[in-house]
PDB file of N, CA and C in Angstrom:
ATOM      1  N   UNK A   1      10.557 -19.510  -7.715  1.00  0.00           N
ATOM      2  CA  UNK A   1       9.944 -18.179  -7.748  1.00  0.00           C
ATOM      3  C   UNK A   1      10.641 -17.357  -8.829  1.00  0.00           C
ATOM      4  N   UNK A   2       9.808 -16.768  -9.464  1.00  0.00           N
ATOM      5  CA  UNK A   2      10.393 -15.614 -10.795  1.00  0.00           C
ATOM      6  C   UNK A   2      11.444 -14.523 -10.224  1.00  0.00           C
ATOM      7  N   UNK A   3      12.372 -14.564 -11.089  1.00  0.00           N
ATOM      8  CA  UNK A   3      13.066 -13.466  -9.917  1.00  0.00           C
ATOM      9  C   UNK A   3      12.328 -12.296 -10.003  1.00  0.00           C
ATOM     10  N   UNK A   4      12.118 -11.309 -10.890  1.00  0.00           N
ATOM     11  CA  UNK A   4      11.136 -10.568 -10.656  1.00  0.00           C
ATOM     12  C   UNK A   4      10.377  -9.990  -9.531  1.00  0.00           C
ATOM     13  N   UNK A   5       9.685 -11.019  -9.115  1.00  0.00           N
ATOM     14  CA  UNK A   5       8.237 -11.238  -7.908  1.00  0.00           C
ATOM     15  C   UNK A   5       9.169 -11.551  -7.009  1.00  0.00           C
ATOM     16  N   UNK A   6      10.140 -12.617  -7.112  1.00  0.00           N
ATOM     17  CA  UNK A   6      11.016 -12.286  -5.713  1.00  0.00           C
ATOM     18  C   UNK A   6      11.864 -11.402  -5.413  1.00  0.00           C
ATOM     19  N   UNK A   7      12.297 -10.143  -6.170  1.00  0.00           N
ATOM     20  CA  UNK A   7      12.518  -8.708  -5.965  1.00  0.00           C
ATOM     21  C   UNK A   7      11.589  -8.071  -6.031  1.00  0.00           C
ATOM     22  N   UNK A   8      10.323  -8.169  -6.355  1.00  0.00           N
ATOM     23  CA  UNK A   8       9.086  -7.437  -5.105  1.00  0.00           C
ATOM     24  C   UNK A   8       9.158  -7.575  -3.997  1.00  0.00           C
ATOM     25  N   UNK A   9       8.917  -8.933  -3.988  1.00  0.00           N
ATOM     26  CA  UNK A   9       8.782  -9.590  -2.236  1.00  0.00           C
ATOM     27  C   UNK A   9       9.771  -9.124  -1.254  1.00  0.00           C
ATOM     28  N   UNK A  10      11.109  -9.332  -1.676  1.00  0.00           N
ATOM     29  CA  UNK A  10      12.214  -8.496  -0.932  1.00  0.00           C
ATOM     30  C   UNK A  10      11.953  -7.548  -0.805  1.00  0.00           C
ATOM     31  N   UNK A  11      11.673  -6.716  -1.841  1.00  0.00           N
ATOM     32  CA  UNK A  11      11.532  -4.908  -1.927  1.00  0.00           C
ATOM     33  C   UNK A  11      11.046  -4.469  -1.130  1.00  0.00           C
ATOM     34  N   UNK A  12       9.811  -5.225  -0.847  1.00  0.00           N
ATOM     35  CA  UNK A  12       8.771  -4.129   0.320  1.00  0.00           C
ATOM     36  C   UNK A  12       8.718  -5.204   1.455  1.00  0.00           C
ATOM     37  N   UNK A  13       9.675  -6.636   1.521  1.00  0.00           N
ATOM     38  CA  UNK A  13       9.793  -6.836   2.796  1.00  0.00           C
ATOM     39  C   UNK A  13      10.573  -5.863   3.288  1.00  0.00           C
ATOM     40  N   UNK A  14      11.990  -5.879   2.929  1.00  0.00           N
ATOM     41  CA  UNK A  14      12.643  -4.181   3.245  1.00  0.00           C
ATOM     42  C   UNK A  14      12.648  -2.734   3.288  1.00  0.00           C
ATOM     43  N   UNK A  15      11.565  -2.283   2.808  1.00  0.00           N
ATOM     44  CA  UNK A  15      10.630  -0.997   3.106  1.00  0.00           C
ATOM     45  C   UNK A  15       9.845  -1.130   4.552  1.00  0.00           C
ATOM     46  N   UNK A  16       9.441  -2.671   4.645  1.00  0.00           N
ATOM     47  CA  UNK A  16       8.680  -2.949   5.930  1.00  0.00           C
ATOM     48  C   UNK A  16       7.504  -3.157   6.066  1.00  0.00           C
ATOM     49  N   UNK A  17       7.232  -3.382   4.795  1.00  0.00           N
ATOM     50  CA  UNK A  17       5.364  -3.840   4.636  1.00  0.00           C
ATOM     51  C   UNK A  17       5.194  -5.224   5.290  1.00  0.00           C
ATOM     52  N   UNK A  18       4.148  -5.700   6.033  1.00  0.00           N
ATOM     53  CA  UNK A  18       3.482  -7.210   6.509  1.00  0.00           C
ATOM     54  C   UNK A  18       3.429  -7.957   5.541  1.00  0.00           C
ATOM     55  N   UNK A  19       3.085  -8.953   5.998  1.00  0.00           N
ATOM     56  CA  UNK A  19       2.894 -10.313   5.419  1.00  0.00           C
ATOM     57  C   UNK A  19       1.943 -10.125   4.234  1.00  0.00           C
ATOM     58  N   UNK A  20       1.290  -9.462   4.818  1.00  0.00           N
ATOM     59  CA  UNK A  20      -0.519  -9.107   4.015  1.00  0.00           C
ATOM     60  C   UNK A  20      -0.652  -8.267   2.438  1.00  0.00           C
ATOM     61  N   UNK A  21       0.303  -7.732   2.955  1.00  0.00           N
ATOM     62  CA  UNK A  21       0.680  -6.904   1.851  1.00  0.00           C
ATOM     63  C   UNK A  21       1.386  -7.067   0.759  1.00  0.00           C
ATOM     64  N   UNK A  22       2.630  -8.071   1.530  1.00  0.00           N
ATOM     65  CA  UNK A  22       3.212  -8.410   0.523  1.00  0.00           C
ATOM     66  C   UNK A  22       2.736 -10.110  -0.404  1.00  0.00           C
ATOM     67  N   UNK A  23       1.697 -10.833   0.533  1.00  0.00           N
ATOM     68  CA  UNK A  23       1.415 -11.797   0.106  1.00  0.00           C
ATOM     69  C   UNK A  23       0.024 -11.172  -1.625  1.00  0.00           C
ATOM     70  N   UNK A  24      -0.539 -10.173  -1.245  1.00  0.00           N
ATOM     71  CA  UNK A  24      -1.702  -8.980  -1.702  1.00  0.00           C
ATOM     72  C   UNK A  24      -0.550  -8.989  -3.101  1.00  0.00           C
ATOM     73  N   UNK A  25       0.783  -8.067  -3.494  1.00  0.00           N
ATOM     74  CA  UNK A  25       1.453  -8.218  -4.452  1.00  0.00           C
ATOM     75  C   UNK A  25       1.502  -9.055  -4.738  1.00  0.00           C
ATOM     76  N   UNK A  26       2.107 -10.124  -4.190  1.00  0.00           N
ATOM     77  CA  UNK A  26       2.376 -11.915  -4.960  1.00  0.00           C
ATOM     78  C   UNK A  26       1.385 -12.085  -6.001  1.00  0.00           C
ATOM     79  N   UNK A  27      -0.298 -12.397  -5.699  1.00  0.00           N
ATOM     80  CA  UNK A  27      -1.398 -12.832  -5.592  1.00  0.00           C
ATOM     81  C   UNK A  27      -1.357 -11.493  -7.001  1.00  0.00           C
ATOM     82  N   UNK A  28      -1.260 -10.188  -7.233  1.00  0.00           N
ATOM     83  CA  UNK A  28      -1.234  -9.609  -8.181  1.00  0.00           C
ATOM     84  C   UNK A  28      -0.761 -10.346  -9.340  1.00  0.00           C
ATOM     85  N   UNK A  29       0.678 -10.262  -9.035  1.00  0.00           N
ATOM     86  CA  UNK A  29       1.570 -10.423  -9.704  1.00  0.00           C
ATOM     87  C   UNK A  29       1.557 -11.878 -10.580  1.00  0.00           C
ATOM     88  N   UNK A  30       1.314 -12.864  -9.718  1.00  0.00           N
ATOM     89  CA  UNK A  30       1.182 -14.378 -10.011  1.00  0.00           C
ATOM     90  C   UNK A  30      -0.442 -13.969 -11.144  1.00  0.00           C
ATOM     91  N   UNK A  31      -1.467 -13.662 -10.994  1.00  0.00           N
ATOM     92  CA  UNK A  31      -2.569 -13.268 -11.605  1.00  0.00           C
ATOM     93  C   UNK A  31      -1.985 -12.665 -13.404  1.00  0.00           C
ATOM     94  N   UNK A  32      -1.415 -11.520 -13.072  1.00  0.00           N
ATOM     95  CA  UNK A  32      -1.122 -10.580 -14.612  1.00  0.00           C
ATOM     96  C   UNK A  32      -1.607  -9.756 -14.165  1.00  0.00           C
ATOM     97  N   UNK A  33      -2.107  -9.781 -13.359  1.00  0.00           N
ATOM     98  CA  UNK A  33      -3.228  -7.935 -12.847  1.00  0.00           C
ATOM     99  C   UNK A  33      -1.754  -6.900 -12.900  1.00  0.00           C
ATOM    100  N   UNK A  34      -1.166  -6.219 -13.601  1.00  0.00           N
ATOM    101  CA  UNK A  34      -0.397  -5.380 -13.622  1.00  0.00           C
ATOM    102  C   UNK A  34      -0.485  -4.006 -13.148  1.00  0.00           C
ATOM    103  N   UNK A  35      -1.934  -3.709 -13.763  1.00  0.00           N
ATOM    104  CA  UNK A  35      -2.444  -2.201 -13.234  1.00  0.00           C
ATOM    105  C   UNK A  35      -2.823  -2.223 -11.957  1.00  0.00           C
ATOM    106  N   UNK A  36      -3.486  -3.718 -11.538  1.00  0.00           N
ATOM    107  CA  UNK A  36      -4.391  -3.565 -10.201  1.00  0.00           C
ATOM    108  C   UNK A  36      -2.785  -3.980  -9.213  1.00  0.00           C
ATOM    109  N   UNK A  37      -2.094  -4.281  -9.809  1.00  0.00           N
ATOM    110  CA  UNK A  37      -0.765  -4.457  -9.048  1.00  0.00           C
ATOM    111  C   UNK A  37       0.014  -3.100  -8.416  1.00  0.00           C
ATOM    112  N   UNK A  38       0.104  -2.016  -9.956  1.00  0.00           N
ATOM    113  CA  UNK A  38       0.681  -0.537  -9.957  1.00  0.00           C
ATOM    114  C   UNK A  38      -0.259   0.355  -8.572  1.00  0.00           C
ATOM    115  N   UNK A  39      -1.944  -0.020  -8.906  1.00  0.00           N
ATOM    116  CA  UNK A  39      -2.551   0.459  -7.551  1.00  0.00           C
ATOM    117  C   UNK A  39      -2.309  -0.169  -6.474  1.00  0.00           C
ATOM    118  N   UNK A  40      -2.098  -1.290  -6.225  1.00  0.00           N
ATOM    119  CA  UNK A  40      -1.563  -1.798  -5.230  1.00  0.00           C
ATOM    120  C   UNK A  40      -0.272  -1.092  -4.536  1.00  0.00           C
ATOM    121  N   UNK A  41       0.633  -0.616  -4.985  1.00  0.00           N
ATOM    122  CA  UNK A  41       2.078  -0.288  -4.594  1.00  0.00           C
ATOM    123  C   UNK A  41       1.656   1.186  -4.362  1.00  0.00           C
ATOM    124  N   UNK A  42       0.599   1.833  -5.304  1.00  0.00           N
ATOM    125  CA  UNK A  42       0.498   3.305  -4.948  1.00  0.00           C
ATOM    126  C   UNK A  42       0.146   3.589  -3.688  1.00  0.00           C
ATOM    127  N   UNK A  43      -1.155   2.289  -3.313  1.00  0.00           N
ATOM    128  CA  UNK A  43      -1.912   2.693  -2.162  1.00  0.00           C
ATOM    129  C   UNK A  43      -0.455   2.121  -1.291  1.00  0.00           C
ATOM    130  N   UNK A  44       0.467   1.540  -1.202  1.00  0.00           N
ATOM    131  CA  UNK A  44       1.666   1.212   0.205  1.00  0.00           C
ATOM    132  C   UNK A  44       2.343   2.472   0.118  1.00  0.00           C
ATOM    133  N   UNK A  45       2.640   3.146  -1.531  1.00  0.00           N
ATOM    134  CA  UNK A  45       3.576   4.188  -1.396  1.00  0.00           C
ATOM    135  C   UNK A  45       3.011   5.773  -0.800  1.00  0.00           C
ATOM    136  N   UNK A  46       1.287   5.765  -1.293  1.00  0.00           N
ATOM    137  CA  UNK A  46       0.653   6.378  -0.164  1.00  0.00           C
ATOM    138  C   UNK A  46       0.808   6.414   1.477  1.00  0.00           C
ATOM    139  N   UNK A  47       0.681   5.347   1.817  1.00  0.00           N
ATOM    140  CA  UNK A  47       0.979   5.073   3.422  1.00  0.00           C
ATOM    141  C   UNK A  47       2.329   5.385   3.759  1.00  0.00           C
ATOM    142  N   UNK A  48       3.146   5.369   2.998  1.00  0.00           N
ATOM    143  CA  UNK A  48       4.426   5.555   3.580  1.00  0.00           C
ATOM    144  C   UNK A  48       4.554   7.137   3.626  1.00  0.00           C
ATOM    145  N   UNK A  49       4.077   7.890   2.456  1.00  0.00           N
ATOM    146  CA  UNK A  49       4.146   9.539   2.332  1.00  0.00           C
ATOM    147  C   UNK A  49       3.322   9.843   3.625  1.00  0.00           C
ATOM    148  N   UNK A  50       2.429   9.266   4.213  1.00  0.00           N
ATOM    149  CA  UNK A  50       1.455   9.703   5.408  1.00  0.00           C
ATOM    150  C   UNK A  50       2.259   9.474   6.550  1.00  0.00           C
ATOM    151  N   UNK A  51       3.151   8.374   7.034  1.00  0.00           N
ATOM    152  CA  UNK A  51       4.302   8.303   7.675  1.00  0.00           C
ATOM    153  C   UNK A  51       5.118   9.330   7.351  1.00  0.00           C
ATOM    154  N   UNK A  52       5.692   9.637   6.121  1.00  0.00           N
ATOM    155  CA  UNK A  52       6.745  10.629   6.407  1.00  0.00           C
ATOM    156  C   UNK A  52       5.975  12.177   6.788  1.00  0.00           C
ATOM    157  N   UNK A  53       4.885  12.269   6.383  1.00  0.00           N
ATOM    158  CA  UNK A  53       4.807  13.752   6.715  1.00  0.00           C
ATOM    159  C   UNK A  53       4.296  13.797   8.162  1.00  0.00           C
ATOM    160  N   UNK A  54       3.719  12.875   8.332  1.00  0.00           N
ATOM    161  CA  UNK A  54       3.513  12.835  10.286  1.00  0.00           C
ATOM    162  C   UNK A  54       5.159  12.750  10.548  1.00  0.00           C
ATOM    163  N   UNK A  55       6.105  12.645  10.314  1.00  0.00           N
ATOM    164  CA  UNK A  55       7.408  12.837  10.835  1.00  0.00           C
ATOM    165  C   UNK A  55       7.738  13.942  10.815  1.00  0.00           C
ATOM    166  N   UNK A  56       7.489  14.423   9.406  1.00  0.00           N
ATOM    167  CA  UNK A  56       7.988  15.832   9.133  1.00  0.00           C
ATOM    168  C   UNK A  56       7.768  16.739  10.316  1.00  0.00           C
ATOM    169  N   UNK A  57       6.152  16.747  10.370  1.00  0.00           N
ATOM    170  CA  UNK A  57       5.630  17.629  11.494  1.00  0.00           C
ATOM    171  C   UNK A  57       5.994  17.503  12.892  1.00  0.00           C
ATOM    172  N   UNK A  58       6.395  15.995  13.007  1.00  0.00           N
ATOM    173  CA  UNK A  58       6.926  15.942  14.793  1.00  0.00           C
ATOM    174  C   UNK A  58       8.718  16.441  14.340  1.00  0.00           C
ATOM    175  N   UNK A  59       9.330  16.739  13.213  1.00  0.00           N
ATOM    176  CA  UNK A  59      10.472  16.978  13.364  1.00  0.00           C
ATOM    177  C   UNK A  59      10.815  18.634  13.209  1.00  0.00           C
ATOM    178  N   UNK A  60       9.622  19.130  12.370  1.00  0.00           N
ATOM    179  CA  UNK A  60       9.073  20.445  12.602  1.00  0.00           C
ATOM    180  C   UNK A  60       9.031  21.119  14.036  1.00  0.00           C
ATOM    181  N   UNK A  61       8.287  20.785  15.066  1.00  0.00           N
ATOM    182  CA  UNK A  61       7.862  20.643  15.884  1.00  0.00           C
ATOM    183  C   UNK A  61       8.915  20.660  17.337  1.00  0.00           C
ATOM    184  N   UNK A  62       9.808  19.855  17.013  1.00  0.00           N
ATOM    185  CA  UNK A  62      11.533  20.099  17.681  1.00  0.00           C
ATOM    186  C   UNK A  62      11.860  20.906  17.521  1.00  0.00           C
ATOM    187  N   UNK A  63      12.315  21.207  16.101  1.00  0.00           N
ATOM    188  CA  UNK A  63      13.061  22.428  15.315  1.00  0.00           C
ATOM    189  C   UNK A  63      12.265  23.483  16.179  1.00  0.00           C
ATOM    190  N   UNK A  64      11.481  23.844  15.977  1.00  0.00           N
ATOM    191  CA  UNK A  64      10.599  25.025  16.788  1.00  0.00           C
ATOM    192  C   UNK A  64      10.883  25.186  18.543  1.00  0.00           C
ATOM    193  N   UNK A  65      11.160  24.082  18.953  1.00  0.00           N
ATOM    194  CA  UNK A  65      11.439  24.231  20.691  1.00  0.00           C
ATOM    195  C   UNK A  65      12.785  24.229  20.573  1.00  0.00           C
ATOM    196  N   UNK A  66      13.639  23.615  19.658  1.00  0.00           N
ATOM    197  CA  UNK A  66      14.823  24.275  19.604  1.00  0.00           C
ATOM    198  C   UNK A  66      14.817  25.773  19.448  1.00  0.00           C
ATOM    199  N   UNK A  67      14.808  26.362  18.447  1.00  0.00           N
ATOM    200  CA  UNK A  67      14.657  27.688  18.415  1.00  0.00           C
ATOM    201  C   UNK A  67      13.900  28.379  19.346  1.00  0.00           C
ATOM    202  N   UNK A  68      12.575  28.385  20.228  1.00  0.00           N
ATOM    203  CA  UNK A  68      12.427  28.930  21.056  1.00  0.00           C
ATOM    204  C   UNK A  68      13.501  28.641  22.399  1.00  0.00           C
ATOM    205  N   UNK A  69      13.704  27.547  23.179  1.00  0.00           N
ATOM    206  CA  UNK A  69      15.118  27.594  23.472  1.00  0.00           C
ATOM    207  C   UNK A  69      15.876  28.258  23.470  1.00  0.00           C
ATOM    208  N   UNK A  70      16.640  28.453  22.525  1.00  0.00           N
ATOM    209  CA  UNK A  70      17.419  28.986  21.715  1.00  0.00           C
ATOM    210  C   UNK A  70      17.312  30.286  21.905  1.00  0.00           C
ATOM    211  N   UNK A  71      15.965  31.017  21.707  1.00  0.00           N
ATOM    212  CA  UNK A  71      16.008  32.458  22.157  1.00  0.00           C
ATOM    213  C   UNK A  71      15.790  32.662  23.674  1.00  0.00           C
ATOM    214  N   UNK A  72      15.507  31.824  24.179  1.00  0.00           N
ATOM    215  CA  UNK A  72      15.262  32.119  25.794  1.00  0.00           C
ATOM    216  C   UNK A  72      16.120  32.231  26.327  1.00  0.00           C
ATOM    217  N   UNK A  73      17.078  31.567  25.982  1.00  0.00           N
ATOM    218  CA  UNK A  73      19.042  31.347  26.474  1.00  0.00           C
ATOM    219  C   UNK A  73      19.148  32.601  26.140  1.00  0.00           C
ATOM    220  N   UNK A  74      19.332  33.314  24.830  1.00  0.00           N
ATOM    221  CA  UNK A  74      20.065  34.734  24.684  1.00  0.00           C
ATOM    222  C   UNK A  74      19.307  36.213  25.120  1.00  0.00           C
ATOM    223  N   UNK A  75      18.252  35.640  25.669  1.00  0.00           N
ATOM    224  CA  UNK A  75      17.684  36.676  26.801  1.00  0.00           C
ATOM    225  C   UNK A  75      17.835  36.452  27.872  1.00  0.00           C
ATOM    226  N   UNK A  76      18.759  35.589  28.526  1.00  0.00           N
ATOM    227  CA  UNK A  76      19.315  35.786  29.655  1.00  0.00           C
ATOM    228  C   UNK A  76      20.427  36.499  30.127  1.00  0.00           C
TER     229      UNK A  76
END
């Protein structure tokens, strides 16, 4: 294996992408499709920004019952 493509394969086995996905890069990569490769990684690095901001908001979301908390205690 090229090292290259097998520091893809690692890369986003360790980000945490499936089989599917990362077999989807290989299959790029092994091809020359370079650009349809670059969209490839946008649309995983998409999914991952949609994960983090659904986090954001459930960590938002704490922060806020902390602070209400927080003021309910010093009105006692």
């Amino acid at each position: 294996m090229n090292v290259q493509k097998e520091s893809l394969v690692i890369a986003l086995s360790d980000v945490g992408f499936g089989q599917e996905v990362i077999e989807m890069a290989e299959r790029l990569w092994e091809a020359g499709l370079t650009k349809d490769l670059i969209r490839h990684l946008r649309v995983c690095r998409c999914e991952l920004m949609d994960i983090l901001h659904e986090s954001q908001k459930r960590v938002d979301r704490v922060d806020t019952l902390i602070r209400q908390t927080e003021k309910a205690m010093e009105t006692k």
